[in-house]
N, C-alpha and C. Protein backbone atom coordinates (compact mmCIF):
# COMPACT_ATOMS: atom_id res chain seq x y z
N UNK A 1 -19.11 -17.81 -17.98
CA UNK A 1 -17.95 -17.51 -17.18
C UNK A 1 -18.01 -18.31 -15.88
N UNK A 2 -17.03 -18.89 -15.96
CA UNK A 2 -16.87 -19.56 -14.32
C UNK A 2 -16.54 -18.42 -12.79
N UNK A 3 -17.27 -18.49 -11.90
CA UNK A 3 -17.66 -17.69 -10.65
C UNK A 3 -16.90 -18.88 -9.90
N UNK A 4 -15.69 -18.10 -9.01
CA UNK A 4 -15.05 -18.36 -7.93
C UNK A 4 -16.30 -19.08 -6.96
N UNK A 5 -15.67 -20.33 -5.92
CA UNK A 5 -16.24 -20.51 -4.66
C UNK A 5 -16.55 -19.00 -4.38
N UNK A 6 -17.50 -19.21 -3.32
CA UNK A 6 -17.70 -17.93 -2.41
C UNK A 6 -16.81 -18.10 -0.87
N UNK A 7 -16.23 -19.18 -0.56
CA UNK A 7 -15.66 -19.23 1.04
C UNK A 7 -14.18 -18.97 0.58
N UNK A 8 -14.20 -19.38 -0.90
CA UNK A 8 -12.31 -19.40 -1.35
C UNK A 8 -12.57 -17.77 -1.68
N UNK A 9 -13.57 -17.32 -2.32
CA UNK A 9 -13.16 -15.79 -2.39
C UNK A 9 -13.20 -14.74 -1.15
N UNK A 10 -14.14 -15.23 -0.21
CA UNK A 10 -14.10 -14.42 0.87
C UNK A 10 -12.97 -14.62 1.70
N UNK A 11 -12.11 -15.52 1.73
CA UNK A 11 -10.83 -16.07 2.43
C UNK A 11 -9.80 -14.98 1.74
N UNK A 12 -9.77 -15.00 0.13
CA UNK A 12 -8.64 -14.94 -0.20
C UNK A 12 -8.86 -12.95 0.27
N UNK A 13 -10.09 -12.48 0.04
CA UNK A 13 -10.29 -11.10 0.63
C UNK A 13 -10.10 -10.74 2.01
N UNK A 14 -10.50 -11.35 2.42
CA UNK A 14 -10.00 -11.30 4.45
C UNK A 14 -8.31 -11.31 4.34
N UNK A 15 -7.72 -12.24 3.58
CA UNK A 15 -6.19 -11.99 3.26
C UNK A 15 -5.65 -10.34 2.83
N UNK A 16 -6.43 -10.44 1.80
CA UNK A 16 -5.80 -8.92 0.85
C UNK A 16 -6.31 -7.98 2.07
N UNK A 17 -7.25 -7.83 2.91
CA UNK A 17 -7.37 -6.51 3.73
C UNK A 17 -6.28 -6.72 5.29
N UNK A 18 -6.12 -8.01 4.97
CA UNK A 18 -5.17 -8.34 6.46
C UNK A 18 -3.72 -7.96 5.94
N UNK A 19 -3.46 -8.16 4.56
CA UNK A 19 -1.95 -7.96 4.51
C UNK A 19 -2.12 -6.19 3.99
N UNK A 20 -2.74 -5.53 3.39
CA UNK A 20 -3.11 -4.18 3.46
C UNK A 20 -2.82 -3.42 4.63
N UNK A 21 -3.40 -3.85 5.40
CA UNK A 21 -3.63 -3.37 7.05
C UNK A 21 -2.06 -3.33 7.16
N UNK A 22 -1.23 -4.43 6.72
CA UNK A 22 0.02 -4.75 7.62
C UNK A 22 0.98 -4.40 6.59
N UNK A 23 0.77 -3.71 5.79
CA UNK A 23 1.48 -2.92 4.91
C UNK A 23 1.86 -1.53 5.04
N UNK A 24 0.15 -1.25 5.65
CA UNK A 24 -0.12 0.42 5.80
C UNK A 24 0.57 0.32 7.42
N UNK A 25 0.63 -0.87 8.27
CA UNK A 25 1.57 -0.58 9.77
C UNK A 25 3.02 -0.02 9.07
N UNK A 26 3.50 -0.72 8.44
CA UNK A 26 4.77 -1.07 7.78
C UNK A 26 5.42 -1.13 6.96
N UNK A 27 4.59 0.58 6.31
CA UNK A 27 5.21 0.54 4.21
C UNK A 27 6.29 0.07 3.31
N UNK A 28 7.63 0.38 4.62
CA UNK A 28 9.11 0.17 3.60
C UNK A 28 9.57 -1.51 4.15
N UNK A 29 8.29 -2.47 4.78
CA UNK A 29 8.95 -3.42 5.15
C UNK A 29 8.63 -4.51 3.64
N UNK A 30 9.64 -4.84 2.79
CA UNK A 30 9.54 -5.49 1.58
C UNK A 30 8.91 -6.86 1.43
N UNK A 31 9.04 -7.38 2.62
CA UNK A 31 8.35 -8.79 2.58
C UNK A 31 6.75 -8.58 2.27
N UNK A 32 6.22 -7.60 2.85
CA UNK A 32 4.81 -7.65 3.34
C UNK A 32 4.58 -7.22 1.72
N UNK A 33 5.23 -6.32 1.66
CA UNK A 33 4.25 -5.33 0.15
C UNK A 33 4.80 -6.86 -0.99
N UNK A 34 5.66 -7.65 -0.74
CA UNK A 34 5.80 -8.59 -1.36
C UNK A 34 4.45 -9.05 -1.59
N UNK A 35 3.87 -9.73 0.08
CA UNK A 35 3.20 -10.73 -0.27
C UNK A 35 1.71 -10.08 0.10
N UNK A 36 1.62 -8.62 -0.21
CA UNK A 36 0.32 -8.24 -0.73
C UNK A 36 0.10 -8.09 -1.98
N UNK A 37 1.29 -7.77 -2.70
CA UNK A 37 0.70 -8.30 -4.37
C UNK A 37 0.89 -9.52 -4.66
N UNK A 38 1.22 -11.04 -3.81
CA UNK A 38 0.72 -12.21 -4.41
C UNK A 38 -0.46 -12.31 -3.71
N UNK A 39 -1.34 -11.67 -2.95
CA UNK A 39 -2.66 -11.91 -2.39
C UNK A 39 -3.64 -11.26 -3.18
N UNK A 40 -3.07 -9.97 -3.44
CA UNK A 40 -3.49 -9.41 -4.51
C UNK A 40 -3.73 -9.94 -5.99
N UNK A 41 -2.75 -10.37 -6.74
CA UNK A 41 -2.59 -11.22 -8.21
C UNK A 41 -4.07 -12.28 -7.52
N UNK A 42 -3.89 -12.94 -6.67
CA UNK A 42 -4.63 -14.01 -6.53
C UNK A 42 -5.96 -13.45 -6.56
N UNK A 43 -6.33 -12.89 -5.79
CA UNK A 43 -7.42 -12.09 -5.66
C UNK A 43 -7.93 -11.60 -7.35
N UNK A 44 -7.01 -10.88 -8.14
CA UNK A 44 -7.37 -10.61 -9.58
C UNK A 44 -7.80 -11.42 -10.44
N UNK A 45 -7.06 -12.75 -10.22
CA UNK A 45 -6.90 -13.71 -11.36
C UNK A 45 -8.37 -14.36 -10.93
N UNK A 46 -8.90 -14.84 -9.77
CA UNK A 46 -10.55 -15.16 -8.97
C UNK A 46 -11.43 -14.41 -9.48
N UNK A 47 -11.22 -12.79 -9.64
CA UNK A 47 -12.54 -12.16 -10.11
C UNK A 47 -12.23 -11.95 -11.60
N UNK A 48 -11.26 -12.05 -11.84
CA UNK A 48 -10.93 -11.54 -13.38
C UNK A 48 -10.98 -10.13 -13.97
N UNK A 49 -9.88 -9.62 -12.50
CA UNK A 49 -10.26 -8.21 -12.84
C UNK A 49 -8.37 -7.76 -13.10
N UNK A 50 -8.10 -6.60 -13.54
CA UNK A 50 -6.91 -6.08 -13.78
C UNK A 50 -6.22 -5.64 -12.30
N UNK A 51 -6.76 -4.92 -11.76
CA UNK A 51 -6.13 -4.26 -10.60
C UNK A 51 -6.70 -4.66 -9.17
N UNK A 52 -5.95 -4.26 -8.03
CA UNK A 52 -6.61 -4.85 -6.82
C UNK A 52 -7.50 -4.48 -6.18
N UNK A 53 -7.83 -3.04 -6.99
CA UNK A 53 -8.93 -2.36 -6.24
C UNK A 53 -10.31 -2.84 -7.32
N UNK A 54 -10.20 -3.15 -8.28
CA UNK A 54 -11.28 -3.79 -9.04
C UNK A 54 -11.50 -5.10 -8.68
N UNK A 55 -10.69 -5.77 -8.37
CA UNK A 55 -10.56 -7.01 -7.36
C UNK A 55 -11.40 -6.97 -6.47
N UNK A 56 -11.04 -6.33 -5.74
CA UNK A 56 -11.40 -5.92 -4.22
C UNK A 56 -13.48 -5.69 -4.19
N UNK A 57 -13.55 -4.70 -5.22
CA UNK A 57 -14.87 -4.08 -5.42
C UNK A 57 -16.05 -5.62 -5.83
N UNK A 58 -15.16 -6.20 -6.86
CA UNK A 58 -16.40 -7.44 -7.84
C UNK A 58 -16.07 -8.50 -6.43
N UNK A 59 -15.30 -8.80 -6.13
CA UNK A 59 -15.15 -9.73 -4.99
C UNK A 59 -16.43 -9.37 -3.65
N UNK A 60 -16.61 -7.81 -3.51
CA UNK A 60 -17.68 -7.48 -2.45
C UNK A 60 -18.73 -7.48 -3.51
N UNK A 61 -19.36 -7.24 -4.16
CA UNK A 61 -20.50 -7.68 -4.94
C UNK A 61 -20.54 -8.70 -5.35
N UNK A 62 -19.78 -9.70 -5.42
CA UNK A 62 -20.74 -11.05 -5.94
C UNK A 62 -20.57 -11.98 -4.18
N UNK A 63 -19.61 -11.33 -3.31
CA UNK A 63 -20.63 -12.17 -2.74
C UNK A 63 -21.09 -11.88 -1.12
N UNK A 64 -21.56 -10.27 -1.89
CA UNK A 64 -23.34 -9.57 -1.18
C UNK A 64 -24.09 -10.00 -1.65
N UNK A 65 -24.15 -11.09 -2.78
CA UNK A 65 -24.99 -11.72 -3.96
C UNK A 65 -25.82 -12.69 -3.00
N UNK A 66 -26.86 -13.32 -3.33
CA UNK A 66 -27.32 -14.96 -2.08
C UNK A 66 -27.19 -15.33 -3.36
């Protein structure tokens, strides 16, 4: 199995918790929850996981990894 960069996955995660953050300021604003599920998808399709919170989880373990 091919393993994501580690600076492209920790980037694209610093994204998904920055647009999270600015989702949870701003639930009914449509742009944002827009473009937290394309940070999200991105984030999935890198770890090869289904959802963003499984995303989220293999993305912090592989790289707490050295």
């Amino acid at each position: 199995m091919l393993l994501p960069d580690k600076t492209v996955l920790a980037s694209h995660l610093r994204r998904y918790r920055l647009w999270e953050d600015l989702v949870h300021a701003e639930p009914r604003d449509p742009a944002r929850r827009r473009r937290l599920e394309d940070v999200a998808y991105t984030l999935c399709v890198l770890t090869g996981r289904r959802t963003a919170r499984e995303a989220v989880t293999a993305a912090e373990s592989y790289l707490a990894r050295r």
